[in-house]
Protein backbone atom coordinates (compact mmCIF):
# COMPACT_ATOMS: atom_id res chain seq x y z
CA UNK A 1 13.72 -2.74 28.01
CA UNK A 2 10.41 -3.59 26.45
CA UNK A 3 9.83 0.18 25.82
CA UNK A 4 13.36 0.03 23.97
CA UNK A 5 12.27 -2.98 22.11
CA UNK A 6 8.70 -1.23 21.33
CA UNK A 7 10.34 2.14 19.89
CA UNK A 8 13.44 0.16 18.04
CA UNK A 9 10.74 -1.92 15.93
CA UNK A 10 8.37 1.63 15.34
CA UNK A 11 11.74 2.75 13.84
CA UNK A 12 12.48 -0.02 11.44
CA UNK A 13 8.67 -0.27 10.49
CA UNK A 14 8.85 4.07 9.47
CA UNK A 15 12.43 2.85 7.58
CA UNK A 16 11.39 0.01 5.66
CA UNK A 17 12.06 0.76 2.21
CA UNK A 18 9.45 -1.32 -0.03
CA UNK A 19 10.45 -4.46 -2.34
CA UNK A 20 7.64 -6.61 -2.06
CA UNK A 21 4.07 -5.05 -3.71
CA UNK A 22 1.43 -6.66 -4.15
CA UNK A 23 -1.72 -5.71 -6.13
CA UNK A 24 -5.45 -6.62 -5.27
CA UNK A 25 -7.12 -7.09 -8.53
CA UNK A 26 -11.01 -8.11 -8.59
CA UNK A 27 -11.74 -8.84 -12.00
CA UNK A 28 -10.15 -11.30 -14.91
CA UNK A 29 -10.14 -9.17 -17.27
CA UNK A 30 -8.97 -5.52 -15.64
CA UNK A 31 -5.66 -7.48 -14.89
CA UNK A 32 -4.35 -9.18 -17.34
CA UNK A 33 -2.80 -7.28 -19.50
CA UNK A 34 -0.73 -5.93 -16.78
CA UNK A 35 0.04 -9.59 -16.11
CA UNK A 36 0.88 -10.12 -19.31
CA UNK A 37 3.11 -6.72 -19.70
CA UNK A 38 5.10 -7.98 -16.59
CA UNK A 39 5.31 -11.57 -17.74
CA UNK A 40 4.20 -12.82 -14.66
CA UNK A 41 3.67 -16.50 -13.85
CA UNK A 42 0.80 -18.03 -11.98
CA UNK A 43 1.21 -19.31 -8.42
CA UNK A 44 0.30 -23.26 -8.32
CA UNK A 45 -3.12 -23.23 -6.25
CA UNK A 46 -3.38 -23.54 -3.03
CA UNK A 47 -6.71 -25.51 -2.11
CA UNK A 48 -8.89 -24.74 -0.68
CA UNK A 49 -8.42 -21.42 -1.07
CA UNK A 50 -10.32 -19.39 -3.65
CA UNK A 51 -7.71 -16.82 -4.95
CA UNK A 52 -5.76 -16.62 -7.84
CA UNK A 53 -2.07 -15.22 -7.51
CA UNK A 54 0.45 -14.14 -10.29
CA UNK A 55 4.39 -13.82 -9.59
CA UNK A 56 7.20 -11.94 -10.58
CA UNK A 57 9.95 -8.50 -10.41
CA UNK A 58 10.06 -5.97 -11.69
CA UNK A 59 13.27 -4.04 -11.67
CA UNK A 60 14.60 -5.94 -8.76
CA UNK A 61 11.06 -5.88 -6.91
CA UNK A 62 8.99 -8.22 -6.29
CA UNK A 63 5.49 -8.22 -7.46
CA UNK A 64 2.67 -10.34 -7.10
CA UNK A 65 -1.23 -9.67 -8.26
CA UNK A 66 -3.87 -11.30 -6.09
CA UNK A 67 -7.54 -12.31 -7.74
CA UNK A 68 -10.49 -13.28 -5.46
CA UNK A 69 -11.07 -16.15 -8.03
CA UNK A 70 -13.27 -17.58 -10.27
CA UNK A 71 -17.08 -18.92 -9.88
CA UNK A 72 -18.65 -20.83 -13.62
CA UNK A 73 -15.65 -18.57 -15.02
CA UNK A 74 -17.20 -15.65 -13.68
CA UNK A 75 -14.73 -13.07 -11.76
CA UNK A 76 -15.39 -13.15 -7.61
CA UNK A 77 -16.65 -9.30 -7.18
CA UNK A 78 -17.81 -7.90 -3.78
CA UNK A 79 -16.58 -7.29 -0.57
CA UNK A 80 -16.22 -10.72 1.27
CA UNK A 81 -14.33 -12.00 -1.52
CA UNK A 82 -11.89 -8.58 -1.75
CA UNK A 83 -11.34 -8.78 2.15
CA UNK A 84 -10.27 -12.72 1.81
CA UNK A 85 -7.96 -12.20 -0.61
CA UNK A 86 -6.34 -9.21 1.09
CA UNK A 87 -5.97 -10.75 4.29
CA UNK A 88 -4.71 -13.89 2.14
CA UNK A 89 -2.25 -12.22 0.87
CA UNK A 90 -0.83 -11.04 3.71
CA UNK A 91 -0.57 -14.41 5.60
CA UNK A 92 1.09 -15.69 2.37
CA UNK A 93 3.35 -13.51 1.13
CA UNK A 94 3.47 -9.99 3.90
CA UNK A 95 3.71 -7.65 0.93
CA UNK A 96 5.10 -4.06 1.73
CA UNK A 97 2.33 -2.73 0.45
CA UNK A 98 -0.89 -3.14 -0.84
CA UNK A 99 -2.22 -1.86 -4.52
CA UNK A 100 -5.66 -2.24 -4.99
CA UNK A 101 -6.27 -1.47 -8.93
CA UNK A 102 -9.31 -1.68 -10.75
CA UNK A 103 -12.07 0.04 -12.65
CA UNK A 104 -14.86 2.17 -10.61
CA UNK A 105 -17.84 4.54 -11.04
CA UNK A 106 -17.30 8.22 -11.69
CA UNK A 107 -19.17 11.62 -10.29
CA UNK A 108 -19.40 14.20 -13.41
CA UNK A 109 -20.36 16.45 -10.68
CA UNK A 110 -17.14 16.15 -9.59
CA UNK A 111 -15.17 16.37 -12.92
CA UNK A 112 -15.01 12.93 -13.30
CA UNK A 113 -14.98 11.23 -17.09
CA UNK A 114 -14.59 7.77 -18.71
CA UNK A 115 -10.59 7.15 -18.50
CA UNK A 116 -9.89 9.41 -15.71
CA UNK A 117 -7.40 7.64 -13.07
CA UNK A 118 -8.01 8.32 -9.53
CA UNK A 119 -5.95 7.75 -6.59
CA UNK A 120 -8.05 7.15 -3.93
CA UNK A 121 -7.45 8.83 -0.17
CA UNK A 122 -10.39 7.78 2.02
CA UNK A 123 -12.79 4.85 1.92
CA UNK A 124 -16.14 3.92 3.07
CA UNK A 125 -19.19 1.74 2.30
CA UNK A 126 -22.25 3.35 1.07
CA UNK A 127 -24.74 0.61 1.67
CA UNK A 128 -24.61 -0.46 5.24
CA UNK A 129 -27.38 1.09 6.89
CA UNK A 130 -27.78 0.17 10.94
CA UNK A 131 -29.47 2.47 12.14
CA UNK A 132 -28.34 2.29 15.87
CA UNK A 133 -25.69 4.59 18.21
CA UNK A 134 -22.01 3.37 17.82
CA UNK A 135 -23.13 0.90 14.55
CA UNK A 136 -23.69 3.11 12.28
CA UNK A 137 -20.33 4.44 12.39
CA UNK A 138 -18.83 1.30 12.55
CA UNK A 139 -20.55 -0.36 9.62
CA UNK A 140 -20.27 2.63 7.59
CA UNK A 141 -16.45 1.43 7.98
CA UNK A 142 -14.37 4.70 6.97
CA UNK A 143 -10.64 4.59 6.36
CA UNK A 144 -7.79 5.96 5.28
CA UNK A 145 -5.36 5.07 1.88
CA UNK A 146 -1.63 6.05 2.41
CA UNK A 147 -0.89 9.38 2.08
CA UNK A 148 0.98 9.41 -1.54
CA UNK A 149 0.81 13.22 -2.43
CA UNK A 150 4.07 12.52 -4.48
CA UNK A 151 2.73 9.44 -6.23
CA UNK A 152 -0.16 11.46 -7.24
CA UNK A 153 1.88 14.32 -8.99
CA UNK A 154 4.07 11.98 -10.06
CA UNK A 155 0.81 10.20 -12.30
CA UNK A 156 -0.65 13.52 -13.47
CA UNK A 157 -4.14 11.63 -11.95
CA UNK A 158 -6.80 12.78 -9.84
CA UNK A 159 -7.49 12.10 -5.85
CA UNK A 160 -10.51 11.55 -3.59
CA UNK A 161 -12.98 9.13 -1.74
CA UNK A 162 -14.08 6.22 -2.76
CA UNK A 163 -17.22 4.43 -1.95
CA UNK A 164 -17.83 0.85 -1.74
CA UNK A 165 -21.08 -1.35 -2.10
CA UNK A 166 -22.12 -5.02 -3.20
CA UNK A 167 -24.23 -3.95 -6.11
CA UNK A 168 -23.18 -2.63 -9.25
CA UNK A 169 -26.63 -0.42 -9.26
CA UNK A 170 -27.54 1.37 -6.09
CA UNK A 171 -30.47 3.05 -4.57
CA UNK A 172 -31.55 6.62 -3.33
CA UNK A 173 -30.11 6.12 0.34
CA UNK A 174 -26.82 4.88 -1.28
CA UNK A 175 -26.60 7.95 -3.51
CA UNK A 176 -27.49 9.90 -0.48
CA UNK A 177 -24.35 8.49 1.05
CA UNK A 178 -22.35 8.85 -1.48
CA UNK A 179 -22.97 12.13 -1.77
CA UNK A 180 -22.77 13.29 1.89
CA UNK A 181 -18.80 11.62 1.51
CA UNK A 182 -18.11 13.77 -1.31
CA UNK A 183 -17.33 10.11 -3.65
CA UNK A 184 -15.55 10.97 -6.60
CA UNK A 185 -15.43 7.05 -6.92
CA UNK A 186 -17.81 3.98 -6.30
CA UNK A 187 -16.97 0.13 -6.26
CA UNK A 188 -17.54 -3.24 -4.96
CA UNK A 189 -14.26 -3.89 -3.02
CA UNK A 190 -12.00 -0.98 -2.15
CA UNK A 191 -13.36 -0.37 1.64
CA UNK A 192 -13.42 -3.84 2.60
CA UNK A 193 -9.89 -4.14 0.94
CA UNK A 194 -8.97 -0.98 3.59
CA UNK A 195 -9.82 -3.07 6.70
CA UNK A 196 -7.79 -5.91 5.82
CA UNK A 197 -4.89 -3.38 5.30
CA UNK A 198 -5.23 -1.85 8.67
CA UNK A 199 -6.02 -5.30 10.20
CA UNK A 200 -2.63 -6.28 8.98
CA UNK A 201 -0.65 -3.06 9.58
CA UNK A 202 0.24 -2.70 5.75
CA UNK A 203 -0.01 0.47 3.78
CA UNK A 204 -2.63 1.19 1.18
CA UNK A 205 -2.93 2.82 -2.08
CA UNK A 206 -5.48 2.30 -4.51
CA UNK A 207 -5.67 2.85 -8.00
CA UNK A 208 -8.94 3.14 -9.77
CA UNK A 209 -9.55 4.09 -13.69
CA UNK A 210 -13.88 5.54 -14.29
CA UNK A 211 -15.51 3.14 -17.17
CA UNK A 212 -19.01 4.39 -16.02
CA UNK A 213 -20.48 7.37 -14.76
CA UNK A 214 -22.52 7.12 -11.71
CA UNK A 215 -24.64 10.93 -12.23
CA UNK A 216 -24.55 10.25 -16.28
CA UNK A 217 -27.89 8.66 -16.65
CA UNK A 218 -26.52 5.79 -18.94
CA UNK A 219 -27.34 1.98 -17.57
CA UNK A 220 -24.32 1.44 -15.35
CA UNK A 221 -23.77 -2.06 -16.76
CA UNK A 222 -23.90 -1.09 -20.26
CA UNK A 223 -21.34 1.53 -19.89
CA UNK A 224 -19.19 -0.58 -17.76
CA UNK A 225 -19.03 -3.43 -20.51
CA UNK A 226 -18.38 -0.93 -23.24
CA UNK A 227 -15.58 0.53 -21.38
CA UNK A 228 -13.64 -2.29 -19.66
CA UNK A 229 -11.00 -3.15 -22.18
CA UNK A 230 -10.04 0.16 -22.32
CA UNK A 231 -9.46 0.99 -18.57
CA UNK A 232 -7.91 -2.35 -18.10
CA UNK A 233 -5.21 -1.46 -20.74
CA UNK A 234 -4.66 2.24 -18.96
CA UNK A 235 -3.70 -0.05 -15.52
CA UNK A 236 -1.43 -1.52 -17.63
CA UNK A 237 -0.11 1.90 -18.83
CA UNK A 238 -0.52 3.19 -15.53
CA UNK A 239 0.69 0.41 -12.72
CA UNK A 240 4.52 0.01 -13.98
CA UNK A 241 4.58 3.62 -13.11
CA UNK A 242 3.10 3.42 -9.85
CA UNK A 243 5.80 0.73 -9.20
CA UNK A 244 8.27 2.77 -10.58
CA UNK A 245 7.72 5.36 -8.22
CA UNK A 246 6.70 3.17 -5.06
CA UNK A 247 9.67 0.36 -4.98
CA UNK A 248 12.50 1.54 -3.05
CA UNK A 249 11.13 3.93 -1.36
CA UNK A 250 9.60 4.06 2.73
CA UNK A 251 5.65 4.36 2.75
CA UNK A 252 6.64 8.22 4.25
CA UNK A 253 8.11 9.03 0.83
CA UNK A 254 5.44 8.46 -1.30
């Protein structure tokens, strides 16, 4: 009976079509224009947790966008704050699935350019270094997105790994890393956002637009700053379509 039980919920999970998405969004600024294209409303808060959460539908779905927060106005960025929040917003609201959209680091090695939008199939952190049988695997921490080979023609946009790290510069051994994954993009949350996803059984995509190349020889912060406005208005351009072909659908069909 409890094998019945066991395979009857397996089913339903595989059939679940998806109503509910919610999107992990690090930074102030790289989401609110899509807040404001959805008209979205913000969630009273909910001491004393940290994150900031907008609501709303969007052609019969409903949609919420998660923040880590705020610190002296300044956006929460980094890994501990991006797993929080995920795992937050499952305990809160059990989303269908998870959207983690934001800006990242581009390879020009790898045909990467400012603009380019990137959905992302693998993870893993390229700045854990523990040098010691079983650990080093563990803390390097790779995962995988939800396969979404339909969502990815269905964008036009580009796919592979991401890296993840707590700086916004890096350092030979991280580049070393980077490159042994084959990154096409680097940030500060997406693999820590991965292992609150698998933690909580809910599927992943992420969705990541370049405002600075990593192999360009520019400062990475200058580039960054001169290119954020305009990758946070292509999420808004591009997120309504990512709903638009996610909602309704199982996690198999995308």
């Amino acid at each position: 009976m409890q094998d019945c039980c066991g395979l009857s919920s397996m089913m339903a999970a595989q059939t679940a079509r998806i109503g509910k998405v919610a999107f992990l969004v690090a930074m102030k600024e790289e989401a609110a224009p899509f807040i404001a294209a959805l008209g979205l409303t913000r969630r009273p808060a909910a001491a004393p947790q940290p994150t900031i959460v907008y609501e709303g539908s969007y052609k019969g779905a409903t949609v919420l966008v998660y923040s880590p927060g705020e610190s002296d106005g300044k956006s929460l960025v980094g890994t501990d704050f991006a797993f929080l929040t995920t795992f937050l917003a499952h305990q809160t609201d059990k989303p269908d699935l998870f959207v983690n959209a934001g800006t990242c680091g581009g390879f020009a090695k790898r045909g990467g350019a400012i603009g380019d939008v990137y959905v992302v199939d693998k993870f893993q952190y390229h700045d854990r270094r523990v040098a010691i049988p079983g650990y080093d695997v563990m803390c390097v921490g790779e995962r995988t997105s939800q396969p979404s080979p339909k969502l990815v023609a269905a964008l036009g946009c580009k796919t592979g790994p991401c890296t993840t790290g707590n700086s916004l510069d890096y350092i030979p051994d991280d580049t070393a890393r980077m490159e042994s994954f084959g990154a096409c993009c680097k940030d500060m949350e997406a693999a820590s956002i991965a292992w609150a996803a698998e933690l909580t059984s809910t599927p992943l995509v992420a969705v990541k637009v370049v405002t600075d190349i990593v192999d360009g020889g520019k400062p990475t912060h200058e580039e960054f700053l001169a290119n954020l406005q305009t990758a946070a208005a292509s999420l808004q351009d591009v997120l309504p379509k990512v709903l638009d072909h996610c909602v309704g659908k199982t996690k198999e069909e995308l």
